[in-house]
C-alpha atoms as a PDB file:
ATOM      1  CA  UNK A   1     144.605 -44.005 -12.452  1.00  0.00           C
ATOM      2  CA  UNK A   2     147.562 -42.481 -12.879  1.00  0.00           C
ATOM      3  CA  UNK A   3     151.389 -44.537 -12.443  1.00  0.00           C
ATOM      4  CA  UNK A   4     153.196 -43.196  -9.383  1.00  0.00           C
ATOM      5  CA  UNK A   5     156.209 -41.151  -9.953  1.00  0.00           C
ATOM      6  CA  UNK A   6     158.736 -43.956  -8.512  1.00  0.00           C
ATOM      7  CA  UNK A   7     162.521 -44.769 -10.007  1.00  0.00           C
ATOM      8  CA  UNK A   8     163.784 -48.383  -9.411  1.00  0.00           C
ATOM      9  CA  UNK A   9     166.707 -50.254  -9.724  1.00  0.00           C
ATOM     10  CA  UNK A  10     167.173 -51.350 -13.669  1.00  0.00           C
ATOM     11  CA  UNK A  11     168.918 -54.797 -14.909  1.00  0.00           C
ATOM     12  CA  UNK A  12     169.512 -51.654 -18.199  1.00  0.00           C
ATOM     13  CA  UNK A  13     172.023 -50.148 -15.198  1.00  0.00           C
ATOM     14  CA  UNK A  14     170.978 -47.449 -12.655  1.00  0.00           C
ATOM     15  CA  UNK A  15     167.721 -46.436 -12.204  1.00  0.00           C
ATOM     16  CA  UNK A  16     164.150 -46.061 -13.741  1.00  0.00           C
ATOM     17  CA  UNK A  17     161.413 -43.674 -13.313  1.00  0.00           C
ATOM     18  CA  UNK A  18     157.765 -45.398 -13.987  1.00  0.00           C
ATOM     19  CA  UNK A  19     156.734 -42.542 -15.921  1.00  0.00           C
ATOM     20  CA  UNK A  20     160.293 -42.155 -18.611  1.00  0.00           C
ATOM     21  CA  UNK A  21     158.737 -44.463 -21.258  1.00  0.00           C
ATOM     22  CA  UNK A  22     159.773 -42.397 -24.096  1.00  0.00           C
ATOM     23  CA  UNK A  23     156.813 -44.486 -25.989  1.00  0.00           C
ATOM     24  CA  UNK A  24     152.969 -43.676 -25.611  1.00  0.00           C
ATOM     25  CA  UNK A  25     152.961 -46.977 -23.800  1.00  0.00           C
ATOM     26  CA  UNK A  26     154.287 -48.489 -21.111  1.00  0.00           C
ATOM     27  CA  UNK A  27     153.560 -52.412 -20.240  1.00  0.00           C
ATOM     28  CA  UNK A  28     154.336 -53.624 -16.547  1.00  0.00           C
ATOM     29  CA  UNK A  29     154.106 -56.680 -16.285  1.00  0.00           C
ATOM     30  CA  UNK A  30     154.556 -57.949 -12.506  1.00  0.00           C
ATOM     31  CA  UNK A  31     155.659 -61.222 -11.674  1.00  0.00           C
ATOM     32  CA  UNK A  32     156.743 -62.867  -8.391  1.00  0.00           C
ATOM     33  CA  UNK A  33     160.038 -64.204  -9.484  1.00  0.00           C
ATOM     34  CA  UNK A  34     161.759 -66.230 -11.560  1.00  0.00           C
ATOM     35  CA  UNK A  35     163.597 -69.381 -11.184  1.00  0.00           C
ATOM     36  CA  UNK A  36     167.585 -70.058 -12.028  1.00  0.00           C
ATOM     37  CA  UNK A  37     170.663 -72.012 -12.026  1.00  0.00           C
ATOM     38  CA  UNK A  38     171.082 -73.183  -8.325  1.00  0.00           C
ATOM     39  CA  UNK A  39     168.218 -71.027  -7.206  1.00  0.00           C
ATOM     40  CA  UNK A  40     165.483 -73.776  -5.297  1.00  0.00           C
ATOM     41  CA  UNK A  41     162.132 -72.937  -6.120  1.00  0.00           C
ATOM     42  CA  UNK A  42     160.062 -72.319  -2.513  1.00  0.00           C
ATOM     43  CA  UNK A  43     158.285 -75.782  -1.280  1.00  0.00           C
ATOM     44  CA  UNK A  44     154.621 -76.273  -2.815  1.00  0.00           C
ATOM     45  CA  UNK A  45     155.906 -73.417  -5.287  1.00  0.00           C
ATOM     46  CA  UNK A  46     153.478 -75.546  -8.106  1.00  0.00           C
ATOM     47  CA  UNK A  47     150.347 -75.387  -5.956  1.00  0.00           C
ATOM     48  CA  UNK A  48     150.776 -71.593  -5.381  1.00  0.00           C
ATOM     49  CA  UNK A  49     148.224 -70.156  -7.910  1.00  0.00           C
ATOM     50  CA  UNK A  50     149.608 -68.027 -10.506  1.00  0.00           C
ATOM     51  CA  UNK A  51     153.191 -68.127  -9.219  1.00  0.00           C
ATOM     52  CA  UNK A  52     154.575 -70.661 -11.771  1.00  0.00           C
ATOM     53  CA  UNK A  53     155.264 -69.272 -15.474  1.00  0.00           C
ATOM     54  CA  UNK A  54     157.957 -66.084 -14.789  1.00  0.00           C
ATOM     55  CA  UNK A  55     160.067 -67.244 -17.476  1.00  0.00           C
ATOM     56  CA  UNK A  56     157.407 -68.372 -19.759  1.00  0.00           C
ATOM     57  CA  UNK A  57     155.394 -64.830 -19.070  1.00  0.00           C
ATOM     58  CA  UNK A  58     158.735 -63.570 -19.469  1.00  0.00           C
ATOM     59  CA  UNK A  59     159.893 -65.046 -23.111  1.00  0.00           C
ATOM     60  CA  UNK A  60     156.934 -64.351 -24.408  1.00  0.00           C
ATOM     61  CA  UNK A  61     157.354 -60.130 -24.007  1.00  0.00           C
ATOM     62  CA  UNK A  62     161.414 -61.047 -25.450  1.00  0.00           C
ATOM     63  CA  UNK A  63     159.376 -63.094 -28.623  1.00  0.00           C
ATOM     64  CA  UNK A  64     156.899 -60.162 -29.017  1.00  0.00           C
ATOM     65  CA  UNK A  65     159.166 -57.371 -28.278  1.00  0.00           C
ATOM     66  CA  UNK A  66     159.343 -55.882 -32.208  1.00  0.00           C
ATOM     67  CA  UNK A  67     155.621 -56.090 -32.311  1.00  0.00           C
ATOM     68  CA  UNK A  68     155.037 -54.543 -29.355  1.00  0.00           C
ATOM     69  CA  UNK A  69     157.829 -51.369 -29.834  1.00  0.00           C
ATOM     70  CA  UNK A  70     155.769 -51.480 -32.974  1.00  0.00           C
ATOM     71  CA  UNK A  71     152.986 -50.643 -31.301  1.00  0.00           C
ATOM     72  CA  UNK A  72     154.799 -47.803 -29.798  1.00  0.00           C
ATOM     73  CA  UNK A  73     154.944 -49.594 -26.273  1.00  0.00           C
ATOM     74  CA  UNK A  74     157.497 -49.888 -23.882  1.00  0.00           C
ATOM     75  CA  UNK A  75     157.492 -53.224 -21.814  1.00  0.00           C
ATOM     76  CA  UNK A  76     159.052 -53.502 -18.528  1.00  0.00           C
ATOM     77  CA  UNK A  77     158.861 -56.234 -15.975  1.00  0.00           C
ATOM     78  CA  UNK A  78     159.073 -55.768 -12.382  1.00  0.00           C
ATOM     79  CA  UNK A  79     159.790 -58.273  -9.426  1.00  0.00           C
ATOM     80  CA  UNK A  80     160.543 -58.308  -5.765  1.00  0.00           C
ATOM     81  CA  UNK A  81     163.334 -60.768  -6.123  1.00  0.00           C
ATOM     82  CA  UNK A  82     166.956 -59.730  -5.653  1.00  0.00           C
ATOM     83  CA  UNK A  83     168.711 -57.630  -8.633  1.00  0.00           C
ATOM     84  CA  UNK A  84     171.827 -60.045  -8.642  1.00  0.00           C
ATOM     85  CA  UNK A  85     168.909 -62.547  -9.650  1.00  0.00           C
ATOM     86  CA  UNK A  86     166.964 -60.388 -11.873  1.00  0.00           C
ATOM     87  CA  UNK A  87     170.317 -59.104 -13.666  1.00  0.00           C
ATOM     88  CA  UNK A  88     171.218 -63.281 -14.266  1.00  0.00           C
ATOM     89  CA  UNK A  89     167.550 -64.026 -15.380  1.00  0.00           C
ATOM     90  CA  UNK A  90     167.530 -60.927 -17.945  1.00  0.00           C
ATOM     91  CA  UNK A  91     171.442 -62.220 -19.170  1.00  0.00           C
ATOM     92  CA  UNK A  92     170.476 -66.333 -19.868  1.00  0.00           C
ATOM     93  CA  UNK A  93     166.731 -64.981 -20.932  1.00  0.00           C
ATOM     94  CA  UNK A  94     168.206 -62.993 -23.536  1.00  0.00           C
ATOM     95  CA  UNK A  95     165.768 -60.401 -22.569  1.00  0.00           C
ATOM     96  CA  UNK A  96     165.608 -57.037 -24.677  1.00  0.00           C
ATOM     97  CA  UNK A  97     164.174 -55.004 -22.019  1.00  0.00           C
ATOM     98  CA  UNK A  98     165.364 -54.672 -18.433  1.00  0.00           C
ATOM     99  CA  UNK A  99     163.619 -55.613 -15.436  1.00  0.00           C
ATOM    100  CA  UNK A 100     162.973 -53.651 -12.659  1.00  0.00           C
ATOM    101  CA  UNK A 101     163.704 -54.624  -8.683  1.00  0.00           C
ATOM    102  CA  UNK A 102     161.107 -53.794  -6.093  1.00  0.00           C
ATOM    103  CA  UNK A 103     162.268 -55.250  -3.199  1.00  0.00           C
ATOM    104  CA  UNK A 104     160.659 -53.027  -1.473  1.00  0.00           C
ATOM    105  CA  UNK A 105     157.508 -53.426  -2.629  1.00  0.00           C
ATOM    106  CA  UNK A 106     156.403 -50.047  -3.037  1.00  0.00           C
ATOM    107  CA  UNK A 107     154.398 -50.932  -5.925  1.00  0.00           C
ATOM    108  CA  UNK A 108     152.053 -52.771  -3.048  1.00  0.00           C
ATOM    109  CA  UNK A 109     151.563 -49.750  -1.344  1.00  0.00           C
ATOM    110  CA  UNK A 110     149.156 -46.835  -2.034  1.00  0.00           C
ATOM    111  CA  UNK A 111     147.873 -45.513  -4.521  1.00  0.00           C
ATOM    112  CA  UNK A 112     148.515 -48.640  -6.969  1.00  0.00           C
ATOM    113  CA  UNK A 113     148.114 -51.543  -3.632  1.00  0.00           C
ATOM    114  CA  UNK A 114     149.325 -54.158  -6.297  1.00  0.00           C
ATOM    115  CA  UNK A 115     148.159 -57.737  -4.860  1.00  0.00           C
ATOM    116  CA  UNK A 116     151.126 -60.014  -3.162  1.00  0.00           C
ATOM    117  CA  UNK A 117     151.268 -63.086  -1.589  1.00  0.00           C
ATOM    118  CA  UNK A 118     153.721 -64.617   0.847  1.00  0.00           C
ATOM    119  CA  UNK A 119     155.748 -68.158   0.886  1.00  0.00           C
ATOM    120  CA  UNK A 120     158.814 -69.455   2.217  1.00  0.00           C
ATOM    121  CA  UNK A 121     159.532 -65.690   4.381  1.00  0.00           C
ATOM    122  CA  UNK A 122     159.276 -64.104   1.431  1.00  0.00           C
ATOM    123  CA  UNK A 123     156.763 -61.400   0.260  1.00  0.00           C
ATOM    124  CA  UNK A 124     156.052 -61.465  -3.445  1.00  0.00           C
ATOM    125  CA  UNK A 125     154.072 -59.752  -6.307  1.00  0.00           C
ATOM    126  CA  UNK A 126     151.237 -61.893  -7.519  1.00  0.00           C
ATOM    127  CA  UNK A 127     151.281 -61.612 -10.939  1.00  0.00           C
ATOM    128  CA  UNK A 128     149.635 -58.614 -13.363  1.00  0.00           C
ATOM    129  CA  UNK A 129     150.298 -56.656 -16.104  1.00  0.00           C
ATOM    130  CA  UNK A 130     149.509 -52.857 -15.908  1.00  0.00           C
ATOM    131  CA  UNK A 131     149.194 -50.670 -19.573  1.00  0.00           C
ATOM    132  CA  UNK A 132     149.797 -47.275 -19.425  1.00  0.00           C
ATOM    133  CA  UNK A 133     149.369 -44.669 -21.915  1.00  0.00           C
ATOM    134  CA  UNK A 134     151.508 -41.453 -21.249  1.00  0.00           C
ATOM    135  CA  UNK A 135     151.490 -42.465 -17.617  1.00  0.00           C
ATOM    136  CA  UNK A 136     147.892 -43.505 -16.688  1.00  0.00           C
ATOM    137  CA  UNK A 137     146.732 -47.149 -16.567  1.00  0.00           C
ATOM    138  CA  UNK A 138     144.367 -48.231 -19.242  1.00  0.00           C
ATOM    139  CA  UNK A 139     144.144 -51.321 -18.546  1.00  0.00           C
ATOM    140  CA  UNK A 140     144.860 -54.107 -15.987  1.00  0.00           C
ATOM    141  CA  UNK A 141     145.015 -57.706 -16.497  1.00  0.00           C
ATOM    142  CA  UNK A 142     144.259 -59.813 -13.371  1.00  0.00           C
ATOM    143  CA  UNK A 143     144.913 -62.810 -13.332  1.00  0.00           C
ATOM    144  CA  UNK A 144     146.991 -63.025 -15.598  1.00  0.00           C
ATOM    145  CA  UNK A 145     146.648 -66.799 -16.858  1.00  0.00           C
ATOM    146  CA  UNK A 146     148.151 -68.370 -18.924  1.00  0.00           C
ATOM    147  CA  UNK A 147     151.396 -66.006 -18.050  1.00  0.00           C
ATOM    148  CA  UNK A 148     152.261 -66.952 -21.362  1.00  0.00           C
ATOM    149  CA  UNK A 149     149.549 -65.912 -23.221  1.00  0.00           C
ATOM    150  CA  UNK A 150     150.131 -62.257 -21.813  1.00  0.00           C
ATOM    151  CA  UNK A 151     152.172 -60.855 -24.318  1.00  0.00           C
ATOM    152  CA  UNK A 152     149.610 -61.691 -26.752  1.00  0.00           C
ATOM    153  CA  UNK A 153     146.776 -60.146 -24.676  1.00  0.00           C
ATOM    154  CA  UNK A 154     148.714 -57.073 -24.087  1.00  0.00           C
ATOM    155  CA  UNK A 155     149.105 -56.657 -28.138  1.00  0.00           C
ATOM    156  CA  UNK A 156     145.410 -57.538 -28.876  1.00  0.00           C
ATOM    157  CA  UNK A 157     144.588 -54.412 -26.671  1.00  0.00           C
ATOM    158  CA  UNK A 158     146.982 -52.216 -27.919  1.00  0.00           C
ATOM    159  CA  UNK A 159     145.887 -53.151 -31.330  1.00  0.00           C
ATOM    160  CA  UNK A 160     142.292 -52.794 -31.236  1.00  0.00           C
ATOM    161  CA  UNK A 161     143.446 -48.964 -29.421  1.00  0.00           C
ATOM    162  CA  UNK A 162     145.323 -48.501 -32.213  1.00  0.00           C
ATOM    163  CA  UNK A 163     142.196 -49.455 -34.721  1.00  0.00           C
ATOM    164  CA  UNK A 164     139.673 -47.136 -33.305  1.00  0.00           C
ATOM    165  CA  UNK A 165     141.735 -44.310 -33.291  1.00  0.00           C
END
């Protein structure tokens, strides 16, 4: 399947399209949100499945990001959560790639219908990681658990790509 053309609001400052990787991969990874100073986690949060480990999901794409650029990928992540939050999360993270804000949640709607889940009035992505190459998905992990065993998934695939080319 092919990404959808669709430009969101970047922590990197303005706005970016799904398909501008300038890589021959692009890794989404989609995550419901992350937590932060002063920012309450919702109630039962821990007994949501898959909604704990953002930040560990997330630290583990900033760890791997060399290996993973060497791989000629691009890695993006993408939440629902506000930008002020995502832009503070990417800052204390440390994280060398910018996260994307669907608020909107357009990324739940056709032709992609990515899976959400709803707590505390608030409708959020459950978590997966989409993998591109040149703008259609090769693969899609779902669940995605341990989140932070992703990043490590993400480069086994890309690697064994890379081998039987």
């Amino acid at each position: 399947m092919e990404l959808p053309d669709l430009a969101f609001r970047s922590t990197g400052g303005g706005f970016e399209r799904l398909g501008g990787a300038a890589t021959r991969w692009l890794v989404l990874y989609v995550y419901p949100r992350s937590g932060g100073p002063g920012i309450a986690l919702p109630d039962d949060w821990d007994l949501i499945p898959g909604a704990r480990g953002c930040t560990p999901q997330s630290c583990a794409f900033r760890d791997h990001h060399t290996e993973l650029r060497d791989l000629d990928a691009t890695v993006r992540g993408v939440s629902a959560q506000p930008a002020q939050e995502q832009e503070e999360f990417t800052a204390r993270m440390h994280l060398p790639f910018p996260i994307l804000n669907d608020s909107d949640l357009r990324l739940a709607d056709p032709p992609l219908r990515l899976p959400t889940f709803t707590v505390d009035n608030m409708t959020l992505f459950k978590r997966v990681t989409l993998v591109a190459d040149r703008g259609i998905i090769r693969r899609v992990f779902y669940p995605v658990f341990p989140p932070e065993r992703n990043a490590d998934e993400v480069i086994q695939f890309l690697s064994a790509g890379r081998r039987a080319e």
